[in-house]
N, C-alpha and C. Protein backbone atom coordinates (compact mmCIF):
# COMPACT_ATOMS: atom_id res chain seq x y z
N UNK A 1 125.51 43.09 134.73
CA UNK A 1 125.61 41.65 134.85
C UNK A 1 124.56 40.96 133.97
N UNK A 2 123.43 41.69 133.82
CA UNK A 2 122.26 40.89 133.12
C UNK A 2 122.32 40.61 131.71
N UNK A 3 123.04 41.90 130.90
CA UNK A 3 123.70 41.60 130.10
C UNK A 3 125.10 40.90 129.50
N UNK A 4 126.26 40.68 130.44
CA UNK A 4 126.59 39.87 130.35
C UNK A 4 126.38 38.50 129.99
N UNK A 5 125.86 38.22 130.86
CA UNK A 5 125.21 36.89 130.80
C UNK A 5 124.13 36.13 129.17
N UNK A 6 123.31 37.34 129.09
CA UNK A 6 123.24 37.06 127.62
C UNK A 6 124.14 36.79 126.91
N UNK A 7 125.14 38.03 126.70
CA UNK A 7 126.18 38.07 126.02
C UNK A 7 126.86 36.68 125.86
N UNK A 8 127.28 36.34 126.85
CA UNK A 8 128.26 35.45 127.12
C UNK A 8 127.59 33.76 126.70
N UNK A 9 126.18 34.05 126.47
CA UNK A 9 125.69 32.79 126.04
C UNK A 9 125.31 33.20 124.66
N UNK A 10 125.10 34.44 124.10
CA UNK A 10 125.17 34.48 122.70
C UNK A 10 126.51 34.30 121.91
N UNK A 11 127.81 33.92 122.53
CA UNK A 11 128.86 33.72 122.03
C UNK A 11 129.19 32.68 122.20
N UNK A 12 128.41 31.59 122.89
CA UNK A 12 128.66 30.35 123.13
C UNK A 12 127.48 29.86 121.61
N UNK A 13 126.95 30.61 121.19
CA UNK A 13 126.20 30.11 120.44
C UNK A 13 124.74 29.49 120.46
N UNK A 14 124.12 29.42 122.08
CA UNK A 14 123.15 29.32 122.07
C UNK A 14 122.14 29.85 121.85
N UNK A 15 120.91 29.31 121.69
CA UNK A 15 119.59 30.41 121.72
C UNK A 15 119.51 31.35 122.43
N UNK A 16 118.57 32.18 121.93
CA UNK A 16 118.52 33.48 122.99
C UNK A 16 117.95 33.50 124.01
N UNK A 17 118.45 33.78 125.14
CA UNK A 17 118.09 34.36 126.56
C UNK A 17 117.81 35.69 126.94
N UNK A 18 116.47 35.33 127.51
CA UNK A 18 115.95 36.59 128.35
C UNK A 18 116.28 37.01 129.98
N UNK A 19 117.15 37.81 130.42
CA UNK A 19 117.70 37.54 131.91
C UNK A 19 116.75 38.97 132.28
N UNK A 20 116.14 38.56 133.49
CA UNK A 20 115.32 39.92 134.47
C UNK A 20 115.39 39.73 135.72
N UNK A 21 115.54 41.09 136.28
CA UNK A 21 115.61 40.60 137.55
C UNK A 21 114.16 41.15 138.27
N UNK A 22 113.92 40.93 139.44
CA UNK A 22 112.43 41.22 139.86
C UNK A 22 112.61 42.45 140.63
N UNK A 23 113.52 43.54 139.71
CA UNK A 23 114.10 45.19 140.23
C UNK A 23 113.51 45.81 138.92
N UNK A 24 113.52 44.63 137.77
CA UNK A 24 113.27 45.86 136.73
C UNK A 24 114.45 45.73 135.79
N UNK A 25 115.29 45.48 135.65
CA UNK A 25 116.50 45.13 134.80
C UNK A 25 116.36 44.36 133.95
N UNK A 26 116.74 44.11 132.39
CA UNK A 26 116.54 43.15 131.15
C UNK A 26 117.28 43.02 130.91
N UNK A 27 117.65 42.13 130.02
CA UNK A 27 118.50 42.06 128.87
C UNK A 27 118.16 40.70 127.76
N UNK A 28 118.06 40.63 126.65
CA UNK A 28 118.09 39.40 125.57
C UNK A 28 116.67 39.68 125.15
N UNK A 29 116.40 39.38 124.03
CA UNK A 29 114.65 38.94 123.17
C UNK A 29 113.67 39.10 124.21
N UNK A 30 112.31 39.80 123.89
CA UNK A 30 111.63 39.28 125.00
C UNK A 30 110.82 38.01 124.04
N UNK A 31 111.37 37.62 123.32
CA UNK A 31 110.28 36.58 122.69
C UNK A 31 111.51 35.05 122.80
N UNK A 32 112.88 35.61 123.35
CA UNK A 32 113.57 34.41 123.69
C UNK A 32 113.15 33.13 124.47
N UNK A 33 113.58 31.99 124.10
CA UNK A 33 112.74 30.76 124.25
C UNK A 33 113.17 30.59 125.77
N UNK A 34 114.27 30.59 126.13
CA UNK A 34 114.86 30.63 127.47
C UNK A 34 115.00 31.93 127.92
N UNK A 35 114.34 31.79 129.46
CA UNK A 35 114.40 33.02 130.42
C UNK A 35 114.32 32.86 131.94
N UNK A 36 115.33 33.85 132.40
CA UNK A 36 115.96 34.02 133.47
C UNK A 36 115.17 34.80 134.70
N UNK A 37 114.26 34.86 135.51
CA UNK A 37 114.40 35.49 136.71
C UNK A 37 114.75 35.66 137.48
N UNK A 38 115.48 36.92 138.18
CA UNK A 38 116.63 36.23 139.42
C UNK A 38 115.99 37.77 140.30
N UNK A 39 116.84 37.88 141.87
CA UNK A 39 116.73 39.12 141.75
C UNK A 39 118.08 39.56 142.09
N UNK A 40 118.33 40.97 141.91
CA UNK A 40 119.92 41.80 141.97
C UNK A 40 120.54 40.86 142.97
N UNK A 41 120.55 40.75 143.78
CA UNK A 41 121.07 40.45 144.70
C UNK A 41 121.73 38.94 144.34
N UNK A 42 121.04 37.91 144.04
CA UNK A 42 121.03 36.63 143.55
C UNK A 42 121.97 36.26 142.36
N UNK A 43 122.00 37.57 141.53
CA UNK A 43 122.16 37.71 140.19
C UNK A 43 123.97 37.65 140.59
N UNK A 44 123.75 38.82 141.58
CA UNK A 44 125.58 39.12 141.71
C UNK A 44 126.33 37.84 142.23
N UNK A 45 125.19 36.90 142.94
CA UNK A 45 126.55 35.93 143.68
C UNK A 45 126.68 34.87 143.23
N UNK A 46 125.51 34.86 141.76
CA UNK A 46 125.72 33.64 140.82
C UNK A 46 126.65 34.29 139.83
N UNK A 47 126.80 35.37 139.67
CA UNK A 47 127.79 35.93 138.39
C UNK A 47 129.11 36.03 139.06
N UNK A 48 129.48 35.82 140.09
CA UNK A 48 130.98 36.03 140.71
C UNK A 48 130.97 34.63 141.58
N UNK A 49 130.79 33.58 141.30
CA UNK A 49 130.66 32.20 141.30
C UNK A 49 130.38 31.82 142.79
N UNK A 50 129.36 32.19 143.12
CA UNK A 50 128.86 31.97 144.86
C UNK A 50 127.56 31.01 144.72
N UNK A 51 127.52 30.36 143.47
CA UNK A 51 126.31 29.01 143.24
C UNK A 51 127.08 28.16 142.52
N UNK A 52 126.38 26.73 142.96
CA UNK A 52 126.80 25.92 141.84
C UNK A 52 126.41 25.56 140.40
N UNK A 53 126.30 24.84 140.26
CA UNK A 53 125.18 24.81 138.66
C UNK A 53 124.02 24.16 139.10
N UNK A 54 123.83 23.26 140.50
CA UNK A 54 122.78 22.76 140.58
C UNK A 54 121.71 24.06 140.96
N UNK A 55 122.69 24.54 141.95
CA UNK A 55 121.98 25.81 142.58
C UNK A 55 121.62 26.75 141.50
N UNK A 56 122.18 27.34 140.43
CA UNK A 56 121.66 27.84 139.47
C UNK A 56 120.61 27.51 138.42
N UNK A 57 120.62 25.72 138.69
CA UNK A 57 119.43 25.29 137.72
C UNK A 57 117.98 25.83 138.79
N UNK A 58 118.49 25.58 139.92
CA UNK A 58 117.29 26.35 140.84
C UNK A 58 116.58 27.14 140.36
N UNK A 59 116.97 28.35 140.34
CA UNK A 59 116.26 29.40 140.05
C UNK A 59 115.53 29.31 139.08
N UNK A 60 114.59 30.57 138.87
CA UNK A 60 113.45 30.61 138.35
C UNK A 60 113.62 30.72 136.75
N UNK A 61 113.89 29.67 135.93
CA UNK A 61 113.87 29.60 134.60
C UNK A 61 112.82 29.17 134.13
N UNK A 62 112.42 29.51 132.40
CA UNK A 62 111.55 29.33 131.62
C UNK A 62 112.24 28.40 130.60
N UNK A 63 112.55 27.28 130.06
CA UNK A 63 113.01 26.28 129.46
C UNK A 63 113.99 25.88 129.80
N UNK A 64 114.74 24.93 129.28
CA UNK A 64 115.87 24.18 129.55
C UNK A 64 117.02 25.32 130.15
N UNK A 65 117.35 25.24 130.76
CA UNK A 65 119.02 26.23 131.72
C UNK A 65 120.01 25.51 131.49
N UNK A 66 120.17 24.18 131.49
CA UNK A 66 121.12 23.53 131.58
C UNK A 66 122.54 24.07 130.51
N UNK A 67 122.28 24.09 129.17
CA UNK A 67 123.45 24.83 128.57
C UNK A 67 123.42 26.20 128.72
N UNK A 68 122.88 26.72 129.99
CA UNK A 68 123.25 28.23 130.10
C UNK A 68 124.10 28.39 131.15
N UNK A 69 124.06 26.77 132.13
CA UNK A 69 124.30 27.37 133.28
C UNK A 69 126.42 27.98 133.53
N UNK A 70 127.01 27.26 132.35
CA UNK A 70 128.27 27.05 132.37
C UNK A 70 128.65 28.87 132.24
N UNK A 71 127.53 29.86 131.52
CA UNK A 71 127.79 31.01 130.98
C UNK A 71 127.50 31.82 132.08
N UNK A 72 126.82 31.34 133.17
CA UNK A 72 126.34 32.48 134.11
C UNK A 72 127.31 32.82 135.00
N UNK A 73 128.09 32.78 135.76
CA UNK A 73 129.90 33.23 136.38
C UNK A 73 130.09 33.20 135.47
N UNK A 74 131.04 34.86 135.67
CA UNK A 74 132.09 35.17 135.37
C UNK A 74 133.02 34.54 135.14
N UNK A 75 133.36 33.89 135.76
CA UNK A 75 135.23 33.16 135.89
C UNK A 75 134.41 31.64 135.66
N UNK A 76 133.72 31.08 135.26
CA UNK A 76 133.18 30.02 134.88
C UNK A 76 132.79 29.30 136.02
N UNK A 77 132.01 27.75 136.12
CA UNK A 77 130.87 27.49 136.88
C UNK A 77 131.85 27.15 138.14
N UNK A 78 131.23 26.92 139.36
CA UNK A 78 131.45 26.61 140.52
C UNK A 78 131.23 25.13 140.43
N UNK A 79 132.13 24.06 140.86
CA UNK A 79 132.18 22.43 141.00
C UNK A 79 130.91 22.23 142.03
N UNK A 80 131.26 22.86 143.28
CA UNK A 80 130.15 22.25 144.46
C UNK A 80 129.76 23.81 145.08
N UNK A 81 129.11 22.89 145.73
CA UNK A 81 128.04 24.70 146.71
C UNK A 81 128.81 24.84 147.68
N UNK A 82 128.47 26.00 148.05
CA UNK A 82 128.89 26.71 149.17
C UNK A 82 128.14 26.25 150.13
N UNK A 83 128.41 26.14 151.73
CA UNK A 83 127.15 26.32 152.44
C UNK A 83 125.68 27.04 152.58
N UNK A 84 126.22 28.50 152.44
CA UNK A 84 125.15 29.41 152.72
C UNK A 84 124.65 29.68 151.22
């Protein structure tokens, strides 16, 4: 998933992203301007669309997220949140 998510924003054309999770997992530049901390767990239920984009600007980023957040699901962003 961690790579994905790079992926999927290096084909959108943006700058490079660094995605980690706090297990130990990488993926993108480590000198990328934007970067991701999430952990496994977090990672899976934002990549199979169980956040919204506000909820994803949440998390623990290092510069602007905002044009990343459309790349992080799989099946593209979630409109509104879930409860839980």
């Amino acid at each position: 998933m961690v790579g994905a998510i790079v992926g999927r924003s290096a084909d959108a054309g943006l700058a490079p992203l660094r995605v980690v999770t706090i297990e130990g997992d990488a993926a993108g530049p480590d000198d990328a301007p934007v970067r991701l901390e999430i952990s496994r767990h977090e990672l899976l239920r934002a990549a199979f669309g169980r956040r919204s984009p506000e909820q994803l600007g949440a998390y623990a980023w290092v510069g602007d997220p905002t044009p990343y957040l459309a790349h992080v699901a799989v099946f593209g962003p979630r409109q509104s949140p879930l409860v839980d």
